[in-house]
Protein backbone atom coordinates (compact mmCIF):
# COMPACT_ATOMS: atom_id res chain seq x y z
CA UNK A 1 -208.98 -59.80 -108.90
CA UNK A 2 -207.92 -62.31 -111.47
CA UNK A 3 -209.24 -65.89 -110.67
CA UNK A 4 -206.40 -68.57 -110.29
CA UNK A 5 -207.76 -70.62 -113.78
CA UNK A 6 -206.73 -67.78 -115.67
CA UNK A 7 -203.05 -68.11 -114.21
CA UNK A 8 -202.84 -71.60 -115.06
CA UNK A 9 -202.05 -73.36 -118.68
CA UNK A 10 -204.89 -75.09 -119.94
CA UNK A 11 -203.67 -78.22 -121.58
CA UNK A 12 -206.99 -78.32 -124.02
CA UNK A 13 -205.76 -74.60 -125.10
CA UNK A 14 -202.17 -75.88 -125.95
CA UNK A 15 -202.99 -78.76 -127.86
CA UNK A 16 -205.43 -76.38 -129.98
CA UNK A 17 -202.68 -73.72 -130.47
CA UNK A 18 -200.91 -77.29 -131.93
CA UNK A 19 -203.54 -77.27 -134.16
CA UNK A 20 -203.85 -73.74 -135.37
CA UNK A 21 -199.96 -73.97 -136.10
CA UNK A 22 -200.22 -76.66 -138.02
CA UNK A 23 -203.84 -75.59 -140.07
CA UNK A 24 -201.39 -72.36 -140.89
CA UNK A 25 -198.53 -74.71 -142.45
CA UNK A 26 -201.56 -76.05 -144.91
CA UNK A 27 -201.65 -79.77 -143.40
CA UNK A 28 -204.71 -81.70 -141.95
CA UNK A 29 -203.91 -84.21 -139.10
CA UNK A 30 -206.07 -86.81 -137.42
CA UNK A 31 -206.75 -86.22 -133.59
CA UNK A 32 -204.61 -89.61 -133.06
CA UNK A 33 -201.78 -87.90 -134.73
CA UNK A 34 -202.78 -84.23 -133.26
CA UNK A 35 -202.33 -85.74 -129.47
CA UNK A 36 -199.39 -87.73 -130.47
CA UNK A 37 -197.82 -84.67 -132.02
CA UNK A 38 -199.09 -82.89 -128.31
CA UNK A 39 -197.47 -85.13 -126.41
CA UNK A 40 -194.15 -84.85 -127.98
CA UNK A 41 -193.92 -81.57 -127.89
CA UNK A 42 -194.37 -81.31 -123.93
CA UNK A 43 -192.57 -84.14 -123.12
CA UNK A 44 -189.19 -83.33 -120.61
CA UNK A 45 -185.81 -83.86 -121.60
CA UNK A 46 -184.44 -87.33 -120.62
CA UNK A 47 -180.81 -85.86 -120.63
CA UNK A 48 -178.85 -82.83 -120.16
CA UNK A 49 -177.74 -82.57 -123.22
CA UNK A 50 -181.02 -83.48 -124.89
CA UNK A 51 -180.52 -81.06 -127.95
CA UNK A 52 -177.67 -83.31 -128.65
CA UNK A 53 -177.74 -86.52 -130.63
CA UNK A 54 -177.58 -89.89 -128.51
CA UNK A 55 -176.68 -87.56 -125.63
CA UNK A 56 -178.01 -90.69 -123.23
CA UNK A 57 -175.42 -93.27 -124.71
CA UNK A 58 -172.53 -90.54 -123.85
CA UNK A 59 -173.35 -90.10 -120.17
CA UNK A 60 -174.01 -94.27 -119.50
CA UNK A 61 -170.63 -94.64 -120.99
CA UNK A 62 -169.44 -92.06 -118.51
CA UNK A 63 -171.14 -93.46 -115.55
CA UNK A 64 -171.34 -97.03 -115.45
CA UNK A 65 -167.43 -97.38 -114.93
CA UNK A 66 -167.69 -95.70 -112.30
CA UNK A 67 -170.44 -97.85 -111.20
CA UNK A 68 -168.65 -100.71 -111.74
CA UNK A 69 -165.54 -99.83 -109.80
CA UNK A 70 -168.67 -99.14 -106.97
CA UNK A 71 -169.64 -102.72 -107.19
CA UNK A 72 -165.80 -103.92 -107.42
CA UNK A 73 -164.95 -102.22 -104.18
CA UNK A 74 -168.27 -103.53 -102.09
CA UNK A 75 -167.16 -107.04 -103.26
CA UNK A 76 -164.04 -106.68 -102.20
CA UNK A 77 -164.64 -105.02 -98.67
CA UNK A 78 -167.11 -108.17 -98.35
CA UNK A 79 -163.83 -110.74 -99.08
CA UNK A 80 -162.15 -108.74 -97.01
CA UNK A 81 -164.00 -109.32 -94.00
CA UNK A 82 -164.35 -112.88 -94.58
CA UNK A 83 -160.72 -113.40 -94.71
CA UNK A 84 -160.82 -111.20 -91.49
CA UNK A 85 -163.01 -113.50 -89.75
CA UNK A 86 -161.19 -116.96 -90.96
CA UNK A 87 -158.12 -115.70 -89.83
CA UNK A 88 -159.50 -114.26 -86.14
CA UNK A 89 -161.29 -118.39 -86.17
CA UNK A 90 -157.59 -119.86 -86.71
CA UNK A 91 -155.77 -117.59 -84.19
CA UNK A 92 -158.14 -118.32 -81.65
CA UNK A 93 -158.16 -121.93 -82.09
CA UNK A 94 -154.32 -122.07 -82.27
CA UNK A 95 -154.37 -120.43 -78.88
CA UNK A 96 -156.47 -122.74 -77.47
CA UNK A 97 -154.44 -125.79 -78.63
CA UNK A 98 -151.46 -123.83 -77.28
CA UNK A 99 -152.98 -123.21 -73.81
CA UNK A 100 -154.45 -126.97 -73.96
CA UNK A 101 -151.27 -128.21 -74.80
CA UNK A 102 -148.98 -126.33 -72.30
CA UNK A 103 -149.37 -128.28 -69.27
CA UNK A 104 -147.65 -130.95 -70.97
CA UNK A 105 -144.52 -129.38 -71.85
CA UNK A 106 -144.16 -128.40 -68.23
CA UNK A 107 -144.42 -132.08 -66.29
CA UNK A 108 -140.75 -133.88 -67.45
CA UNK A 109 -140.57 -136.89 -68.95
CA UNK A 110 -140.25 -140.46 -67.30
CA UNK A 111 -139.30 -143.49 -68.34
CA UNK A 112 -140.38 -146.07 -65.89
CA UNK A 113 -143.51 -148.25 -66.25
CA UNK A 114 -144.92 -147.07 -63.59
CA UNK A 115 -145.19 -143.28 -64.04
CA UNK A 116 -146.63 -143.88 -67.61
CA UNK A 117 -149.37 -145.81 -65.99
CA UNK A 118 -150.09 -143.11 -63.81
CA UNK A 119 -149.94 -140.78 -66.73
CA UNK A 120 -152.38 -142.58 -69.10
CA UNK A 121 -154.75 -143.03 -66.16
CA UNK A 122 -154.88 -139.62 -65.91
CA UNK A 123 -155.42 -139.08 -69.78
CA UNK A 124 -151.97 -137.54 -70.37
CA UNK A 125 -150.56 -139.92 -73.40
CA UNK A 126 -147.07 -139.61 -74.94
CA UNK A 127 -148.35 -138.69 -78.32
CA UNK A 128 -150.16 -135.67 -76.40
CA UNK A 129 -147.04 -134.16 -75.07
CA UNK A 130 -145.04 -135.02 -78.36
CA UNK A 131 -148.09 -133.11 -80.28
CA UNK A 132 -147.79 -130.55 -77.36
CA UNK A 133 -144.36 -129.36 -77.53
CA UNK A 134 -144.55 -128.90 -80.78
CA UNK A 135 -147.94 -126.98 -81.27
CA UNK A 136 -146.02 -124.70 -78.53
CA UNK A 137 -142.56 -124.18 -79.94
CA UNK A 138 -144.31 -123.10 -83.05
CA UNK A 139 -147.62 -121.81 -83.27
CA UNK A 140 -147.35 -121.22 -87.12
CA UNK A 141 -147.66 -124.47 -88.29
CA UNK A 142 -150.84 -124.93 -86.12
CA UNK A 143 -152.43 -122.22 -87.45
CA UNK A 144 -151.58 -123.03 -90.93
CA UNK A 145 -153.17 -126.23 -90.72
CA UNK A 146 -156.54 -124.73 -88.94
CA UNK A 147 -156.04 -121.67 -91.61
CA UNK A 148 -156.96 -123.36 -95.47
CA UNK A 149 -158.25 -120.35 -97.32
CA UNK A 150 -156.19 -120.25 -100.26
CA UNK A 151 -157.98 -118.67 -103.02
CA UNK A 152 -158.90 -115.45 -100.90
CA UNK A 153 -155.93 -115.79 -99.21
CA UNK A 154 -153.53 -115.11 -102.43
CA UNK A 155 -156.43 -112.80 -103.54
CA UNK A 156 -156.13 -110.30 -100.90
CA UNK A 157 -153.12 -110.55 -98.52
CA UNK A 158 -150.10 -109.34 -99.21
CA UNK A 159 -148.02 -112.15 -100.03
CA UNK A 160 -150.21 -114.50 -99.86
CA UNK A 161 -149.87 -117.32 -97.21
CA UNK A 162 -146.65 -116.48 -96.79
CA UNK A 163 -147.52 -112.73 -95.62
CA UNK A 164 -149.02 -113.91 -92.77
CA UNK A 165 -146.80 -113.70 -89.43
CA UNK A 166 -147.73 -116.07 -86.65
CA UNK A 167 -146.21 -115.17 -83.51
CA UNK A 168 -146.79 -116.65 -79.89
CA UNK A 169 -145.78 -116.08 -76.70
CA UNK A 170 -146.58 -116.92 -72.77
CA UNK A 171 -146.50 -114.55 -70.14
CA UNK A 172 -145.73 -115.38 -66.49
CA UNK A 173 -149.71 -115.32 -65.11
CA UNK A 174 -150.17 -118.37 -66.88
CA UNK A 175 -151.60 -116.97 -70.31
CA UNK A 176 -150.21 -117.91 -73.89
CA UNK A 177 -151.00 -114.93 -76.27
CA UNK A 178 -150.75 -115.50 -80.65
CA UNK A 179 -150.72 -113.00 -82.78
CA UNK A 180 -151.16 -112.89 -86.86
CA UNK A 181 -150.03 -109.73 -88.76
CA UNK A 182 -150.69 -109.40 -91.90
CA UNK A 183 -151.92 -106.52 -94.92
CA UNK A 184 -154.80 -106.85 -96.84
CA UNK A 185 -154.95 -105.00 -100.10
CA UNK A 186 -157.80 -103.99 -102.06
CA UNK A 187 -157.81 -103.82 -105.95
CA UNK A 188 -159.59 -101.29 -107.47
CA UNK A 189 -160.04 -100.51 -110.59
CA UNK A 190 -158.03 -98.36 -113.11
CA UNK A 191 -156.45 -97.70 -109.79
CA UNK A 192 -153.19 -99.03 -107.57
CA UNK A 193 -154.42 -101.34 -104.45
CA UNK A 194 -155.51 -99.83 -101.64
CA UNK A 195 -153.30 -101.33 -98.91
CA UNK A 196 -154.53 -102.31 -94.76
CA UNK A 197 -152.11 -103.29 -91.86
CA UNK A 198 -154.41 -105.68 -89.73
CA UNK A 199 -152.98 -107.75 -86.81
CA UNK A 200 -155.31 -109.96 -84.60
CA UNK A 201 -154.68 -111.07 -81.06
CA UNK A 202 -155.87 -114.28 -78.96
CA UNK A 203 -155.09 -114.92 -75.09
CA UNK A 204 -156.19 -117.90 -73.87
CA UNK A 205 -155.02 -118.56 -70.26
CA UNK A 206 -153.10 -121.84 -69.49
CA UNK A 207 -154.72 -124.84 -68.79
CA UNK A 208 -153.24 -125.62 -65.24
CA UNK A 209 -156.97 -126.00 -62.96
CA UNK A 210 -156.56 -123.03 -60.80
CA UNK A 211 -159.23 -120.79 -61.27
CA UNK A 212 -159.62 -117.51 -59.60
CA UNK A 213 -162.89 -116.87 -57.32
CA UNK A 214 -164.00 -113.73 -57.57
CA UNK A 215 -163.40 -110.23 -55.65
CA UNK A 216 -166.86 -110.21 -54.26
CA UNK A 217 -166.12 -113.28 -52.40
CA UNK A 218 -163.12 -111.90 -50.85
CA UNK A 219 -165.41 -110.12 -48.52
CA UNK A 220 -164.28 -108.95 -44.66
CA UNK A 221 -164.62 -111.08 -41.88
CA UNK A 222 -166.03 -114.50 -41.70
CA UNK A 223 -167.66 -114.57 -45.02
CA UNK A 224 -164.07 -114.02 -46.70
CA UNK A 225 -163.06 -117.52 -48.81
CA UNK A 226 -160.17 -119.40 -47.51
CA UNK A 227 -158.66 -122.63 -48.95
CA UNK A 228 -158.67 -125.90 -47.46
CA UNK A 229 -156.39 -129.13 -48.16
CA UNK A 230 -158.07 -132.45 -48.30
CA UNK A 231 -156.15 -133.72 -45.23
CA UNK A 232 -155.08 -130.51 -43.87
CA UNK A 233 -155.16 -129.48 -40.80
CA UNK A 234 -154.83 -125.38 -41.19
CA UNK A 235 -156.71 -123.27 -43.62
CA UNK A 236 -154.87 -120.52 -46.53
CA UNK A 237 -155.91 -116.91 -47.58
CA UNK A 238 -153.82 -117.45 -50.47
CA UNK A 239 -154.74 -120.25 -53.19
CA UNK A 240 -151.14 -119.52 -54.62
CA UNK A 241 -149.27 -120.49 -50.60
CA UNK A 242 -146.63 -122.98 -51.24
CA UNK A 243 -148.28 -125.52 -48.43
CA UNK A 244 -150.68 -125.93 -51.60
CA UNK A 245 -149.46 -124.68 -54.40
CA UNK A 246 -146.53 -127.01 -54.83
CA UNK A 247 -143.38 -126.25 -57.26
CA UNK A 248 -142.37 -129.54 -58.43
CA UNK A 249 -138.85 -129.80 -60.31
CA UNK A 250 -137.55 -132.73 -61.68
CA UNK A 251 -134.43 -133.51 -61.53
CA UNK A 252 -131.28 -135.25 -63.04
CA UNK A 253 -129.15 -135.67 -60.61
CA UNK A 254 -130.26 -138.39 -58.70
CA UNK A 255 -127.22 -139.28 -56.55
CA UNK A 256 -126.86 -136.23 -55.01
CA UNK A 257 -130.64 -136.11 -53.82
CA UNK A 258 -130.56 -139.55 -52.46
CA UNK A 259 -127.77 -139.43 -50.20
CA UNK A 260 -127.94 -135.99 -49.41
CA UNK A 261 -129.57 -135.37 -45.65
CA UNK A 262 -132.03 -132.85 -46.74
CA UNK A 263 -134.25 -135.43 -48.37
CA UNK A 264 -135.61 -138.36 -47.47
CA UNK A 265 -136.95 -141.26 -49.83
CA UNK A 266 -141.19 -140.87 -49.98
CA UNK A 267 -142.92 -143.70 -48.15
CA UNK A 268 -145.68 -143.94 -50.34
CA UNK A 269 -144.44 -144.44 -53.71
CA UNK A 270 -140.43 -145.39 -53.12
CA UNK A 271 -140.25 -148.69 -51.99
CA UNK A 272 -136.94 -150.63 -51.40
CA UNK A 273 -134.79 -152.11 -53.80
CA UNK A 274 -136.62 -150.26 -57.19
CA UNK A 275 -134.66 -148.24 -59.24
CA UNK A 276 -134.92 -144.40 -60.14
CA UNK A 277 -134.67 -142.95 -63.93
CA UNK A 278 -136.05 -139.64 -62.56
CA UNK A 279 -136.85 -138.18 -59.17
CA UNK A 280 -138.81 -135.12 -57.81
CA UNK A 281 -139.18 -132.73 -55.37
CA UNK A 282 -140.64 -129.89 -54.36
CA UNK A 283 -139.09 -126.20 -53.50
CA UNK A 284 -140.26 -126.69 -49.53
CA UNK A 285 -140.58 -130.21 -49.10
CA UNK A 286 -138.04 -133.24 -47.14
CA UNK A 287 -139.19 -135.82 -49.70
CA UNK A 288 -137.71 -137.26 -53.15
CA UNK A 289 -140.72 -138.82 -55.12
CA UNK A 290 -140.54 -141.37 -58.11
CA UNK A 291 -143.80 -140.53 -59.69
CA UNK A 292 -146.10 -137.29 -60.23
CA UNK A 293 -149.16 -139.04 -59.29
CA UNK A 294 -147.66 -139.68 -56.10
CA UNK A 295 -150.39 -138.83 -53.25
CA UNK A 296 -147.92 -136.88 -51.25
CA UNK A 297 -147.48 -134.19 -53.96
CA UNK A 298 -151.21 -133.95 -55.17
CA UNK A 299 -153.45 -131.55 -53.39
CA UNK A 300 -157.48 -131.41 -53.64
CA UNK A 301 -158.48 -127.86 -52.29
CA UNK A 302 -161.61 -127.12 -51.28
CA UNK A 303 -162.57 -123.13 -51.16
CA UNK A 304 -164.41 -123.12 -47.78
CA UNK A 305 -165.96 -119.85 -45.97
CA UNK A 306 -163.46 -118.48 -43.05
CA UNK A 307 -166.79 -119.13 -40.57
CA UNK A 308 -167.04 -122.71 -41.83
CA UNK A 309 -163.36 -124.08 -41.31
CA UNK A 310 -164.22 -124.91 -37.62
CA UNK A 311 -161.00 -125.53 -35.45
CA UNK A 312 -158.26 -125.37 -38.42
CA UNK A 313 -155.42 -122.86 -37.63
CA UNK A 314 -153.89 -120.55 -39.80
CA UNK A 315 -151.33 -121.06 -41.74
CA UNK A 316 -148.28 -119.75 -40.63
CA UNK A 317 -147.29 -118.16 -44.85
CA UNK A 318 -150.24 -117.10 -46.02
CA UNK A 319 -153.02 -116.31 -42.60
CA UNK A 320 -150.19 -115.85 -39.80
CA UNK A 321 -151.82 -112.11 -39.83
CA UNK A 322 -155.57 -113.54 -39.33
C-alpha cells in the first residue's frame, strides 16, 4: 500500500524542479530570486480571464455600475420611507386638529354678551371656532402647513407638493377620517423611475366627551353599568337616551318659538325684559334657552353600577324593559 506522502506534492520538490529547469536554460539564480521565481509560478489567477492583459480593469468597469445603481436604489428606498413617515406625522396631526376642532363648528354662533362670557369661561374663544371651521372645511391647507418637506418632497413624489391629495371626511359615529394619496417614484439609474401608489389614512374620533365603557362592563344583572344624571331622579341603560343625551338646535326664528304654546321661556337664564339674538331648544324639551351654558341643558352623568342606584326608577326610553 502506497503511504499518503507519496500522493501529495511536496512543495521543496517543486521549487527544485524550478531549479533544474532553469540550471538546463544555462542561468544561475540566487535562492531570493529562486523562491521569488517559486512563488510566481504557483500563485492563483486573480481573474477569469487572467491569460488576458489588464483582464481585472475590464470586469471593475463591468461591475461597479452595477454597484452603483445598488447603492442608488438603497438610498432611495431609505428617502422613500422618510417621506413615508413625514407624511403619515402630518395626516395624523391634521386629523387631530380636525377632530379637536369639530365641536366648534357644531355649537352656533351668538352674539350677546352674555353667551360669549359663558363661552370663554369655558375655554371656547372666537378665534378657536374661526380657526375651526376652517381647519374642517379644508383639511389640505392644514396639512400643508404641518407637511414642510420640500426638497424630498419634489425629489420623490410625483408632482411634487402638488401631487399630494388631501381629502377629509366625517362619518356619522362621530369620527373625522383624512386621507393623503399620493405616488412615489424611484429613479434608477440608466433606467425609467420605478413608480408606487401609496395612500395613508388617519381616524381620529370627534372630540364631543362621550366615551364608551367597555363590553365587559355591560355584564348581566346588577353589576351591568347604568347612567345617572346629576339631579336625576331615574337611572339609563343607554348613555345615548335623549333624557341625557340632549339634541340642541339653534334656531332663527325666534318669533315663532316665543309665542308658540309648545315652549315656554327657561326660568333660569331668560329673565324679563332682555332681548334674544338667538334661542335654543332641544328635540324633547318645553323650554326656549338664551345661552348654551344654561344649567337646564347641561348634563353631568355619572356611570353608576345597576346594584348601586338605590331607589331611582327606570327610565321609561331607554330601561322601561328592566
Amino acid at each position: 500500500m502506497l503511504s499518503l506522502k507519496y500522493l501529495r506534492p511536496d512543495p521543496f520538490q517543486e521549487m527544485c524542479n524550478v531549479q533544474c529547469s532553469e540550471k538546463d536554460s544555462g542561468k544561475k539564480l540566487s535562492l531570493q530570486a529562486r523562491v521569488i521565481r517559486w512563488i510566481f509560478h504557483k500563485r492563483k489567477r486573480a481573474s477569469c480571464f487572467g491569460s488576458c492583459r489588464a483582464s481585472v480593469t475590464v470586469e471593475a468597469s463591468l461591475v461597479f455600475p452595477i454597484f452603483l445603481c445598488a447603492v442608488a436604489c438603497f438610498i432611495g428606498l431609505a428617502q422613500m420611507i422618510l417621506v413615508e413617515t413625514e407624511v403619515h406625522y402630518a395626516v395624523s396631526q391634521t386629523a387631530k386638529i380636525c377632530a379637536k376642532q369639530q365641536m366648534f363648528s357644531l355649537v352656533p354662533e351668538e352674539d350677546d354678551q352674555k353667551s360669549n362670557q359663558v363661552k370663554e369661561d369655558n375655554g371656547i374663544h372666537k378665534s378657536d371656532r374661526t380657526n375651526g371651521r376652517q381647519s374642517i372645511r379644508n383639511a389640505s391647507s392644514v396639512f400643508f402647513d404641518i407637511y414642510d418637506a420640500k426638497s424630498l418632497c419634489d425629489s420623490l413624489v410625483e408632482g411634487g407638493r402638488k401631487g399630494i391629495s388631501v381629502q377629509s371626511a366625517f362619518s356619522s359615529e362621530e369620527e373625522v377620517q383624512v386621507k393623503a394619496i399620493y405616488t412615489l417614484k424611484l429613479s434608477v439609474p440608466f433606467f425609467r423611475p420605478i413608480r408606487f401608489q401609496k395612500d395613508t389614512a388617519v381616524k381620529r374620533r370627534v372630540f364631543s366627551g362621550y366615551v364608551k365603557h367597555r363590553r365587559d362592563y355591560d355584564a348581566a344583572g346588577d353589576n351591568s353599568i347604568v347612567y345617572v344624571a346629576e339631579n336625576g331622579v331615574v337611572y339609563h341603560k343607554n348613555a345615548s337616551c335623549s333624557h341625557i343625551c340632549l339634541k340642541i338646535t339653534g334656531n332663527a326664528a325666534i318669533q315663532d318659538i316665543v309665542h308658540s304654546s309648545k315652549y315656554a321661556a327657561c326660568e333660569k337664564c331668560i329673565h324679563k325684559g332682555s332681548s334674544l339674538s338667538a334661542i335654543f331648544v332641544t328635540a324633547y324639551g318645553d323650554c326656549y334657552h338664551s345661552t348654551l351654558g344654561c344649567s337646564g341643558l347641561k348634563r353631568t352623568i355619572k356611570a353608576v353600577r345597576l346594584k348601586d342606584v338605590g331607589r331611582l326608577r327606570p327610565c321609561s326610553r331607554c330601561a322601561s324593559g328592566r
